[in-house]
PDB file of N, CA and C in Angstrom:
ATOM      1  N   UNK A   1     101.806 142.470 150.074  1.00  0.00           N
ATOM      2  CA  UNK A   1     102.175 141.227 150.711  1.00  0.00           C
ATOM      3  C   UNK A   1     101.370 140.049 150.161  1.00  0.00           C
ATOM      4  N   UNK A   2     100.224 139.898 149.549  1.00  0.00           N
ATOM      5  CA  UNK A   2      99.355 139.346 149.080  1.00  0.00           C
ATOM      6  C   UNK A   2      99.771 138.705 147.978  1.00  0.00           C
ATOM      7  N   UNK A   3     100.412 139.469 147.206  1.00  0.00           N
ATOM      8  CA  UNK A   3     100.503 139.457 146.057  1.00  0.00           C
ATOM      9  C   UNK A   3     101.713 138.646 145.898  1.00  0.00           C
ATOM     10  N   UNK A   4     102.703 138.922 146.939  1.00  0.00           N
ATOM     11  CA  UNK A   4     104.122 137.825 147.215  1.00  0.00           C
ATOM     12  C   UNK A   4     103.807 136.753 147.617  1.00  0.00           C
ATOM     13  N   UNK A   5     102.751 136.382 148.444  1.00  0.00           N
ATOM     14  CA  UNK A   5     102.310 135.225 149.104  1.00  0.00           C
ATOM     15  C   UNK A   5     101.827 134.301 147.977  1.00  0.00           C
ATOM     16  N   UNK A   6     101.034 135.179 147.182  1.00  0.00           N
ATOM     17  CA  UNK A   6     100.244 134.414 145.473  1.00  0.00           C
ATOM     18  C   UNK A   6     101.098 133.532 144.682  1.00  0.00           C
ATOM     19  N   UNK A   7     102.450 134.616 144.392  1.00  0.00           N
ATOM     20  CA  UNK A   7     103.430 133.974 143.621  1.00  0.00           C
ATOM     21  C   UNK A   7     104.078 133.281 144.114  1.00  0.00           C
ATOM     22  N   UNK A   8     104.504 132.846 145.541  1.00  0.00           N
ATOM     23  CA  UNK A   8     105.154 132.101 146.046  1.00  0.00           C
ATOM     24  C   UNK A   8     104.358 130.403 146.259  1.00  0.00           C
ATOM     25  N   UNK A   9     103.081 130.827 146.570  1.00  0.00           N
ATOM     26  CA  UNK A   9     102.191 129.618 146.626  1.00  0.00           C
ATOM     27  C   UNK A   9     102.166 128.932 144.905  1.00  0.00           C
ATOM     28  N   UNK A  10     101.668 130.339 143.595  1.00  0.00           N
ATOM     29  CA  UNK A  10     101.898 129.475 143.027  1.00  0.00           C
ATOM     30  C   UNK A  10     102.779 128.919 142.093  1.00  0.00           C
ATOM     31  N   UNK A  11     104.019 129.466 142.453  1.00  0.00           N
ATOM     32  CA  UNK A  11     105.583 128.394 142.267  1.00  0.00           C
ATOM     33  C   UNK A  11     105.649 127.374 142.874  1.00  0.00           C
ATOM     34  N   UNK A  12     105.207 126.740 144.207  1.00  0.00           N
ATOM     35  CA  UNK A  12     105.090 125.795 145.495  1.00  0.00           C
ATOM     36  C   UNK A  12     104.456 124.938 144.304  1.00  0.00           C
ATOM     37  N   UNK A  13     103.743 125.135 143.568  1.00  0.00           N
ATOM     38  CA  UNK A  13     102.587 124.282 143.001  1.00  0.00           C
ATOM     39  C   UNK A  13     102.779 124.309 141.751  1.00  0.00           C
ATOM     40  N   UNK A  14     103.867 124.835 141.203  1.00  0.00           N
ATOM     41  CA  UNK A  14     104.453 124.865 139.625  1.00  0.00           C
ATOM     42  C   UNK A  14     103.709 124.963 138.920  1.00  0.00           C
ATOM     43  N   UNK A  15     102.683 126.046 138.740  1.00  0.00           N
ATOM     44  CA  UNK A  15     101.746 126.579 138.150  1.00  0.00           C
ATOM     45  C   UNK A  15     102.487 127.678 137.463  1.00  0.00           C
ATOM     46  N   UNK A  16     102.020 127.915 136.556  1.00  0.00           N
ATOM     47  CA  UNK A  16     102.762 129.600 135.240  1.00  0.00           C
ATOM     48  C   UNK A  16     101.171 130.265 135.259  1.00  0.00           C
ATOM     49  N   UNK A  17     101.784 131.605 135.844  1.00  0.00           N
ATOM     50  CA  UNK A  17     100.685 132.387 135.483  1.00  0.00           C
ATOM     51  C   UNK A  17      99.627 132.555 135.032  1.00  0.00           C
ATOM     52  N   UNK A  18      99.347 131.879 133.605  1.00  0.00           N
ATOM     53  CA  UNK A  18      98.488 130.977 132.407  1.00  0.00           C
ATOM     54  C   UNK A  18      97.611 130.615 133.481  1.00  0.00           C
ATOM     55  N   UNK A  19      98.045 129.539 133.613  1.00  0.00           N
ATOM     56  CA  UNK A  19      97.444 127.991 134.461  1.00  0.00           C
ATOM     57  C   UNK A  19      96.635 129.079 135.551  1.00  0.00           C
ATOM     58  N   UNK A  20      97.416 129.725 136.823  1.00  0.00           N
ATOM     59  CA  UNK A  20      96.675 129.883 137.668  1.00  0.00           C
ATOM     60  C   UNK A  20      95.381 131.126 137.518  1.00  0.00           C
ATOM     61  N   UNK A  21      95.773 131.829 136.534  1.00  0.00           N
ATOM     62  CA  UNK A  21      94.942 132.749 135.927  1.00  0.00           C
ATOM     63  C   UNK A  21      93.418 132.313 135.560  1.00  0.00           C
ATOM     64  N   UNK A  22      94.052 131.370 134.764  1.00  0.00           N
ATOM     65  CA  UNK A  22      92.715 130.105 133.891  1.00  0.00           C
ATOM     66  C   UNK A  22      92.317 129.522 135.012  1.00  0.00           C
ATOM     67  N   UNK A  23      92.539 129.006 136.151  1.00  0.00           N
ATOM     68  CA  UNK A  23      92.112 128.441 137.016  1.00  0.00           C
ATOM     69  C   UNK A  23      91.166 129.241 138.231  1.00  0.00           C
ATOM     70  N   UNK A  24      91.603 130.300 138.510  1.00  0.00           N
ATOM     71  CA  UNK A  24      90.734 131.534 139.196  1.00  0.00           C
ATOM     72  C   UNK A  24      89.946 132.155 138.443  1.00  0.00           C
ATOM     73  N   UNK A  25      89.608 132.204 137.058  1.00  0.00           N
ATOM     74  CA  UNK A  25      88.843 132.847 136.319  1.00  0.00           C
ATOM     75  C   UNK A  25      89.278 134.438 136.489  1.00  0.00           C
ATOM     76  N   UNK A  26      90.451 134.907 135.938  1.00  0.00           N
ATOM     77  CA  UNK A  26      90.923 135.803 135.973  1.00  0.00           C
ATOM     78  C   UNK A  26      91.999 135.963 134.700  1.00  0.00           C
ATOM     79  N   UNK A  27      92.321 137.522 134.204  1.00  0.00           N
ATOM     80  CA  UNK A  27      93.020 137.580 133.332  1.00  0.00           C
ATOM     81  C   UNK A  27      94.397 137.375 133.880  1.00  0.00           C
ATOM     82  N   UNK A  28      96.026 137.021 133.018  1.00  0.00           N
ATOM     83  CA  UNK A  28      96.565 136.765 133.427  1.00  0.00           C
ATOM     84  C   UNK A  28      97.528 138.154 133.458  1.00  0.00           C
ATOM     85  N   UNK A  29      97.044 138.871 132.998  1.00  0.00           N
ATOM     86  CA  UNK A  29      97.800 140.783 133.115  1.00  0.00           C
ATOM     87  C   UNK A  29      97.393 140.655 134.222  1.00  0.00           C
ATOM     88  N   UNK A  30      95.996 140.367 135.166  1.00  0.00           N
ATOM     89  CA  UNK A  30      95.768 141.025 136.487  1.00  0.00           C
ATOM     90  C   UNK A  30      96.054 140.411 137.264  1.00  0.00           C
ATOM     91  N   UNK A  31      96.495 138.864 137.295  1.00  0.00           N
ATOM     92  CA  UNK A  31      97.464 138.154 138.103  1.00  0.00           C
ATOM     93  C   UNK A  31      98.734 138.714 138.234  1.00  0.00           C
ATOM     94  N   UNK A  32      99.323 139.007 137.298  1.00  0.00           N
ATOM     95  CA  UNK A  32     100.922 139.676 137.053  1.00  0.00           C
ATOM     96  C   UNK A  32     100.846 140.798 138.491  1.00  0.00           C
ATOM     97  N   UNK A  33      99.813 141.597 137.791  1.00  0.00           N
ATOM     98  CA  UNK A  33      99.944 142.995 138.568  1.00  0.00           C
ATOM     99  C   UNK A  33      99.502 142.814 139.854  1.00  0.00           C
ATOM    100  N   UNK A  34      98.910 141.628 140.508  1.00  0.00           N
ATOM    101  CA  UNK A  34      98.580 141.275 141.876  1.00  0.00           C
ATOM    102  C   UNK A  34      99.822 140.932 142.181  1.00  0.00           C
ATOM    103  N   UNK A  35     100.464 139.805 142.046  1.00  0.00           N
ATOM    104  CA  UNK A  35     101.935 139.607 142.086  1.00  0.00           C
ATOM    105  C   UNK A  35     103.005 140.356 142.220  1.00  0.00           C
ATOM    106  N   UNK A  36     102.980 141.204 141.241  1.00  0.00           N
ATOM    107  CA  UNK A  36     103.802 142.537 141.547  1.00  0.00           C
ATOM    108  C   UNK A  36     103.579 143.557 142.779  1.00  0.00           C
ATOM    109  N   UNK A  37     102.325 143.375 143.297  1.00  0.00           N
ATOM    110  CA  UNK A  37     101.758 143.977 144.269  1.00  0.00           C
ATOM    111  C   UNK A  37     101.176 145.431 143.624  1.00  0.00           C
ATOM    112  N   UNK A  38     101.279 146.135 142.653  1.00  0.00           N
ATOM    113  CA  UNK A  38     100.404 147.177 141.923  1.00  0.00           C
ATOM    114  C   UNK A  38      98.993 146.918 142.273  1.00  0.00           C
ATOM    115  N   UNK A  39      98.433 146.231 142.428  1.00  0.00           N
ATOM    116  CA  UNK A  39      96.835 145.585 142.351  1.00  0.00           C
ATOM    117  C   UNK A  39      96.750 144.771 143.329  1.00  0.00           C
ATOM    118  N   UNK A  40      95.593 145.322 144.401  1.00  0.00           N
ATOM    119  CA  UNK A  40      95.083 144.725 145.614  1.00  0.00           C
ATOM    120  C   UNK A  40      93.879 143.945 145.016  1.00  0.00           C
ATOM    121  N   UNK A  41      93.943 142.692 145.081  1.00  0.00           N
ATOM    122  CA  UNK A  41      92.755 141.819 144.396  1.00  0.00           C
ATOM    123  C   UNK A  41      91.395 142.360 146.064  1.00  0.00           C
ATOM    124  N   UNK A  42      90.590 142.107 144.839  1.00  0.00           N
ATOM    125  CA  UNK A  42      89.073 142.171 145.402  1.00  0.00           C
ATOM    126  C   UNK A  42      89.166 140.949 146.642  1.00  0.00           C
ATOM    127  N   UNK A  43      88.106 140.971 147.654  1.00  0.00           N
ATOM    128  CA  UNK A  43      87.961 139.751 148.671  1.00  0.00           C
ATOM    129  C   UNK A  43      87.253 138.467 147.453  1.00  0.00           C
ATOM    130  N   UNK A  44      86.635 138.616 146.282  1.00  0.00           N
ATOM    131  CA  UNK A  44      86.206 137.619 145.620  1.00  0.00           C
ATOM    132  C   UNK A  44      86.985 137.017 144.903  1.00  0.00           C
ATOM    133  N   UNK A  45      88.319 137.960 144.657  1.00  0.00           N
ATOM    134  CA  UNK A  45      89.190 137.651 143.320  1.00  0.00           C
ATOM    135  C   UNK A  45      90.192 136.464 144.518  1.00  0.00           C
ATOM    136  N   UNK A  46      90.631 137.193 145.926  1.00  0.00           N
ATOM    137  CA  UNK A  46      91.620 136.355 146.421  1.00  0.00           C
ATOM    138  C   UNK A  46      90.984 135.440 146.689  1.00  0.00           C
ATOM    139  N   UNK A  47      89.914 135.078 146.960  1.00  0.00           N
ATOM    140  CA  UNK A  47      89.513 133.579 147.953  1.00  0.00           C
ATOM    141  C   UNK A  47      89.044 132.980 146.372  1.00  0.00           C
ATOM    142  N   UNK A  48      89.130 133.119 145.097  1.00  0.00           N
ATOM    143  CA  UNK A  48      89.455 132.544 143.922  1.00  0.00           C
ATOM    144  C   UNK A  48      90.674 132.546 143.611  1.00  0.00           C
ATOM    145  N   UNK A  49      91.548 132.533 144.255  1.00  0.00           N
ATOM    146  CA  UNK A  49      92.976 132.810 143.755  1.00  0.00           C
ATOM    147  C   UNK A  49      93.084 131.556 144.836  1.00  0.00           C
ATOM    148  N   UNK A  50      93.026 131.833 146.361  1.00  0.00           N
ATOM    149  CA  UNK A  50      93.115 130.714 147.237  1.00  0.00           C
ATOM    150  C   UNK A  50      92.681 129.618 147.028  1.00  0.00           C
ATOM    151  N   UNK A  51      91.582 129.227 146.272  1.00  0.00           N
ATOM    152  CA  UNK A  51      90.552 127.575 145.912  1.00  0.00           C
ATOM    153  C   UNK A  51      91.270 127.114 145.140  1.00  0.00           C
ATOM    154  N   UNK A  52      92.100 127.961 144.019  1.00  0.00           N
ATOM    155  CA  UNK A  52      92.707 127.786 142.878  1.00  0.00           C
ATOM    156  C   UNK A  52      93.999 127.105 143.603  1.00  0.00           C
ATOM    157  N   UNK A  53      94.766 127.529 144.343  1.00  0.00           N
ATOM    158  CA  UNK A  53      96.016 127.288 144.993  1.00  0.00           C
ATOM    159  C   UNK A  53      95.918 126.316 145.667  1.00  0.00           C
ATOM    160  N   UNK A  54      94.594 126.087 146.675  1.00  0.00           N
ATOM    161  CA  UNK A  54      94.583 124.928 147.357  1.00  0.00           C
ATOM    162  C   UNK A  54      95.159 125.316 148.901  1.00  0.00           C
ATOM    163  N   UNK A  55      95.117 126.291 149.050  1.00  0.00           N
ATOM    164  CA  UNK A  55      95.790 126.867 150.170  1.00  0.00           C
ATOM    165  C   UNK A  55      94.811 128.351 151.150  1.00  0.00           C
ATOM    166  N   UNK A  56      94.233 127.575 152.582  1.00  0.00           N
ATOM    167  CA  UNK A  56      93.271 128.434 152.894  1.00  0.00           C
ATOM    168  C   UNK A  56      93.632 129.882 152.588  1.00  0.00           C
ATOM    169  N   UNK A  57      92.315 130.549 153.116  1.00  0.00           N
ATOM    170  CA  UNK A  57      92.640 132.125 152.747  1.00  0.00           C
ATOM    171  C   UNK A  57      93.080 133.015 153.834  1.00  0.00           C
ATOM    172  N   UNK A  58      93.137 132.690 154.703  1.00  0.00           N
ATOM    173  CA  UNK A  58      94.770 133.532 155.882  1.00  0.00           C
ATOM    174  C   UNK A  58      95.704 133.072 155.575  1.00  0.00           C
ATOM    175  N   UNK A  59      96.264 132.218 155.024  1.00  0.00           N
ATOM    176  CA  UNK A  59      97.484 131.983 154.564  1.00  0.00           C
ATOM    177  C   UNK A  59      97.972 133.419 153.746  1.00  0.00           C
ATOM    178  N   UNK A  60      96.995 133.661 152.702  1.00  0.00           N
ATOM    179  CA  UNK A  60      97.205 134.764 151.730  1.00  0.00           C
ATOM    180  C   UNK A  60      97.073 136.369 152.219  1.00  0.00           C
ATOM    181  N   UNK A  61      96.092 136.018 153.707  1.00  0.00           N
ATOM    182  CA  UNK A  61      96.258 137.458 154.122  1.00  0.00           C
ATOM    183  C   UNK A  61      96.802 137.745 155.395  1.00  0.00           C
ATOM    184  N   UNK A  62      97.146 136.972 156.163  1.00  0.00           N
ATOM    185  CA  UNK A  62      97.897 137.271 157.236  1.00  0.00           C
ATOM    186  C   UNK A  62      99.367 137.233 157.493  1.00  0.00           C
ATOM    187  N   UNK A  63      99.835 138.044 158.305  1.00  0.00           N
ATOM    188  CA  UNK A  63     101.726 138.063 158.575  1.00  0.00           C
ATOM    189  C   UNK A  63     101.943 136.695 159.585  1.00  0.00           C
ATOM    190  N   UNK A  64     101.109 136.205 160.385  1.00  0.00           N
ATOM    191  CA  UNK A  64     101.526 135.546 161.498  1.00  0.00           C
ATOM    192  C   UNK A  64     102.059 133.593 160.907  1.00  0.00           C
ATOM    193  N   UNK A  65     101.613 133.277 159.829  1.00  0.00           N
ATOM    194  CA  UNK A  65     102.602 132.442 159.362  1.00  0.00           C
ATOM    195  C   UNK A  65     103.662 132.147 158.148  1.00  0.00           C
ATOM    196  N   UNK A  66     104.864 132.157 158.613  1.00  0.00           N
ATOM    197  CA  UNK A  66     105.611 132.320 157.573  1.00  0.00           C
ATOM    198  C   UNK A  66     105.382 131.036 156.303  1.00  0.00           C
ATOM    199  N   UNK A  67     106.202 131.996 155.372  1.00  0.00           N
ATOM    200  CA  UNK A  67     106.161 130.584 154.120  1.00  0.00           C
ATOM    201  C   UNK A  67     106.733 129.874 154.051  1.00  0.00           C
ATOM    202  N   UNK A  68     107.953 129.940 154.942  1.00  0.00           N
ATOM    203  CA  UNK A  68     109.074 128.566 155.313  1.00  0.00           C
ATOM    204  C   UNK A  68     107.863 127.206 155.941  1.00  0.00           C
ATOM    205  N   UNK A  69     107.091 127.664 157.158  1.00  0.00           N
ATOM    206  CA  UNK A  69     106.538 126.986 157.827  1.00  0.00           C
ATOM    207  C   UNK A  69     105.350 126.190 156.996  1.00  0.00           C
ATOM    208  N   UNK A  70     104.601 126.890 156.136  1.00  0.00           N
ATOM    209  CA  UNK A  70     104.092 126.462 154.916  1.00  0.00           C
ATOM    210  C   UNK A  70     104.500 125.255 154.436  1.00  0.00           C
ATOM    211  N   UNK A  71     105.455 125.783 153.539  1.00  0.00           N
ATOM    212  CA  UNK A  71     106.455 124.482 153.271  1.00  0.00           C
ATOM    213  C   UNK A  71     106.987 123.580 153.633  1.00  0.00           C
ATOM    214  N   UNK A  72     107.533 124.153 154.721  1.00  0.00           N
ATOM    215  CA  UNK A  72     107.638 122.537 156.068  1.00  0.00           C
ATOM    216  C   UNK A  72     106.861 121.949 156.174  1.00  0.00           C
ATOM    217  N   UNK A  73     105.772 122.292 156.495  1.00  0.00           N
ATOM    218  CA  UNK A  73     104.153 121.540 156.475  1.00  0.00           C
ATOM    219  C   UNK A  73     103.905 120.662 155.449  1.00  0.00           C
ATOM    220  N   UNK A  74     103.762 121.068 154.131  1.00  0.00           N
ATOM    221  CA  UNK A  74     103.722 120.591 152.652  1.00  0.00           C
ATOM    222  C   UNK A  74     104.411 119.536 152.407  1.00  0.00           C
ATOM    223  N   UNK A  75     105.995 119.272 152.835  1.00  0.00           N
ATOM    224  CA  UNK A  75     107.010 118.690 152.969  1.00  0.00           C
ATOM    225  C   UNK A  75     106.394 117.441 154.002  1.00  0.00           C
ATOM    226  N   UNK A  76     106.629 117.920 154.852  1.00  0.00           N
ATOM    227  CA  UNK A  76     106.237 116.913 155.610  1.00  0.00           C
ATOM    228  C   UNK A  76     104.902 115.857 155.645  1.00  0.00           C
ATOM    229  N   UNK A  77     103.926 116.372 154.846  1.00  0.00           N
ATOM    230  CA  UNK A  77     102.885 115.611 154.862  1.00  0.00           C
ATOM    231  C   UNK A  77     102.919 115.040 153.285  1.00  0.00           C
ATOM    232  N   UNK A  78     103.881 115.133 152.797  1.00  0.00           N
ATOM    233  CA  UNK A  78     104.215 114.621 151.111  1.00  0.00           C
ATOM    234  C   UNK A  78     105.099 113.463 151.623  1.00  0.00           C
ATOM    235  N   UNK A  79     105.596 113.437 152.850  1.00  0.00           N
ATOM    236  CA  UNK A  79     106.917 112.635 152.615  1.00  0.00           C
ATOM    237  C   UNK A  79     106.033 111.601 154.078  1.00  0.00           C
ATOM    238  N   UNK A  80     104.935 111.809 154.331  1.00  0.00           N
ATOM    239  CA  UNK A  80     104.286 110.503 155.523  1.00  0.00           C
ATOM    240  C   UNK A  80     104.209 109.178 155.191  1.00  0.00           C
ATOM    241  N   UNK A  81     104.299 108.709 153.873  1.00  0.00           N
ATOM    242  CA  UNK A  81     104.098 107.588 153.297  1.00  0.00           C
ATOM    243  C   UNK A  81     105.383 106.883 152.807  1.00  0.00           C
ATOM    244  N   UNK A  82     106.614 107.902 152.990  1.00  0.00           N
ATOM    245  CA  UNK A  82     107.847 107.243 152.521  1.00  0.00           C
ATOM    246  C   UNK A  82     108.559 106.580 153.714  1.00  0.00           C
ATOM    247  N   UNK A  83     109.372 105.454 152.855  1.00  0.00           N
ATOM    248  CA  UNK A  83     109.564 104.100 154.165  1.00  0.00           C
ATOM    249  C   UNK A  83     111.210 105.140 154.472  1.00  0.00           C
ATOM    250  N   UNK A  84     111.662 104.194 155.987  1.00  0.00           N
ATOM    251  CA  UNK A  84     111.890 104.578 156.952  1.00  0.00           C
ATOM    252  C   UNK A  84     113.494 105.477 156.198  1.00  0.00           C
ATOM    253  N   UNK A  85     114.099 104.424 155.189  1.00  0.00           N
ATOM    254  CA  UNK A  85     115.503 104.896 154.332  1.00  0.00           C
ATOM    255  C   UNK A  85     115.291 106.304 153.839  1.00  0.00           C
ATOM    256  N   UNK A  86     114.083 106.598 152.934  1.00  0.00           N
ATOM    257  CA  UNK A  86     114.021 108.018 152.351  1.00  0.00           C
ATOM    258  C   UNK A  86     114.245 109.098 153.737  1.00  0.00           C
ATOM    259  N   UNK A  87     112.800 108.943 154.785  1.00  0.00           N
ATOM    260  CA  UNK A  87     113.456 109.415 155.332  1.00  0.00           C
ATOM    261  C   UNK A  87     114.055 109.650 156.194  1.00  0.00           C
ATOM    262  N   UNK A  88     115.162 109.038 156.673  1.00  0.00           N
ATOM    263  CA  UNK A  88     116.110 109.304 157.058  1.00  0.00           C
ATOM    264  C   UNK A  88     117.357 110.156 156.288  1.00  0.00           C
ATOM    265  N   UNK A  89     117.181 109.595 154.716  1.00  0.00           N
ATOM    266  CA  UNK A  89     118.058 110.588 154.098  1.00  0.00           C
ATOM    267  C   UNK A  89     117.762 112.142 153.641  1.00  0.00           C
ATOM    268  N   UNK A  90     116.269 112.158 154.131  1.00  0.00           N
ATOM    269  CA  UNK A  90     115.721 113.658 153.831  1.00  0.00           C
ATOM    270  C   UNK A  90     116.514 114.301 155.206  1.00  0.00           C
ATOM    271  N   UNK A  91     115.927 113.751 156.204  1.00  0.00           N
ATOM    272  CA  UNK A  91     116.196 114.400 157.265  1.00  0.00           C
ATOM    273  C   UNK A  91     118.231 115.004 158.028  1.00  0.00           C
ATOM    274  N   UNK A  92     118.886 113.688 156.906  1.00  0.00           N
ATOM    275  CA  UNK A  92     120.186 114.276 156.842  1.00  0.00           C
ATOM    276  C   UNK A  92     120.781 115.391 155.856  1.00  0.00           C
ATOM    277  N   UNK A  93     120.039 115.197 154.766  1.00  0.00           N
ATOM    278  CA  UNK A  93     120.020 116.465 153.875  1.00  0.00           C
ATOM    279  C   UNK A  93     119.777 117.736 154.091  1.00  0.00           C
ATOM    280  N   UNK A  94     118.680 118.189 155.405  1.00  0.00           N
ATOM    281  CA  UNK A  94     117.996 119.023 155.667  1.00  0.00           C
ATOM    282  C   UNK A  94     118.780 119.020 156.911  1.00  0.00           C
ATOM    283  N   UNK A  95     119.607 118.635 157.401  1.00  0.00           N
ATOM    284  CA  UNK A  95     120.176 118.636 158.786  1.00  0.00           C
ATOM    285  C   UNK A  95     121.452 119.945 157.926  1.00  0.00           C
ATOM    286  N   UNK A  96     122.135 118.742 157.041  1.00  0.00           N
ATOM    287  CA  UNK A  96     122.957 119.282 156.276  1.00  0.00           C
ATOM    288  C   UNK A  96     123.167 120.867 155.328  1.00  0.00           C
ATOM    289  N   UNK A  97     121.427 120.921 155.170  1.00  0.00           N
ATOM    290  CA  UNK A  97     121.087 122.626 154.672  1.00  0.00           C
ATOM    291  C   UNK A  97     121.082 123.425 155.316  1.00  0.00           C
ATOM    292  N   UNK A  98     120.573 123.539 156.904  1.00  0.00           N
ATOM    293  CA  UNK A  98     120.767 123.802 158.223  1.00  0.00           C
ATOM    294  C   UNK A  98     122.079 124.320 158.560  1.00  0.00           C
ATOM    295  N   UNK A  99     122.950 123.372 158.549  1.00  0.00           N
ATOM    296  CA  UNK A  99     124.279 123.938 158.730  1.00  0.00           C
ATOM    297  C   UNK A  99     124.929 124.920 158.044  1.00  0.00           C
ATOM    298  N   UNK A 100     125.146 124.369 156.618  1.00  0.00           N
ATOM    299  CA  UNK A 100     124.841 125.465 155.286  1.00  0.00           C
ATOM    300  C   UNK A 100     124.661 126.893 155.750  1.00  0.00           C
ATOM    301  N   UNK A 101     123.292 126.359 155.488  1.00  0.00           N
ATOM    302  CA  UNK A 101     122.390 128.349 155.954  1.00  0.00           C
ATOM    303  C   UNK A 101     123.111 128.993 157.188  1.00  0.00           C
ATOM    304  N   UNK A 102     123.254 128.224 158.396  1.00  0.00           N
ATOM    305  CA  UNK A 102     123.824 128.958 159.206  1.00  0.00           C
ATOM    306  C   UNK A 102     125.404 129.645 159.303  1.00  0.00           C
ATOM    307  N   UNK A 103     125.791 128.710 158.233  1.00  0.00           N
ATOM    308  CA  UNK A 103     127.171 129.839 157.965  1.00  0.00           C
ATOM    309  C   UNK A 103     127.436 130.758 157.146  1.00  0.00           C
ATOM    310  N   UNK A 104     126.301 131.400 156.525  1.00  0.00           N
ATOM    311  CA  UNK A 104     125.982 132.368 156.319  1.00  0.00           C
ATOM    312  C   UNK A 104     125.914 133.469 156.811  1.00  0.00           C
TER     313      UNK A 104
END
């Protein structure tokens, strides 16, 4: 689960493997294989994987918040400074994805 949480955080942050590898001081084979979930990173390797991401370290090890909510979060505090038109048109877009998803 760790290892899904890694790669998902660092796609969120459009980082390539490379980058976040080089940035945790880690090889980027043993990022892969954390990712893949094969390889349970050390408690030193994840909370270097977390500083690197920018994203505390229960985020990376606990079930109790999802990564939607993450992102909502992220979203929302990216978009505090935009005047009142943006969003309003975020918030119809996302009304609009809403509906979408639910007819699924």
């Amino acid at each position: 689960m760790i290892g899904t949480r890694i790669r998902e955080y660092r796609k969120l942050h459009g980082y390539s493997r490379n980058k976040l590898s080089e940035m945790a001081s880690i090889s980027p084979n043993y990022l892969s294989e954390i990712e893949a979930t094969s390889k349970m990173p050390s408690l030193d390797t994840a909370t270097k994987i977390a500083v690197a991401l920018d994203v505390p370290m229960d985020y990376l090890l606990r079930d109790t918040r999802p990564f939607a909510l993450f992102t909502l979060n992220d979203l929302a505090e990216r978009m505090k400074d935009e005047n009142v038109d943006t969003l309003n048109h975020a918030i119809d877009f996302f009304e609009h994805l809403l509906r979408l998803a639910k007819e699924k």
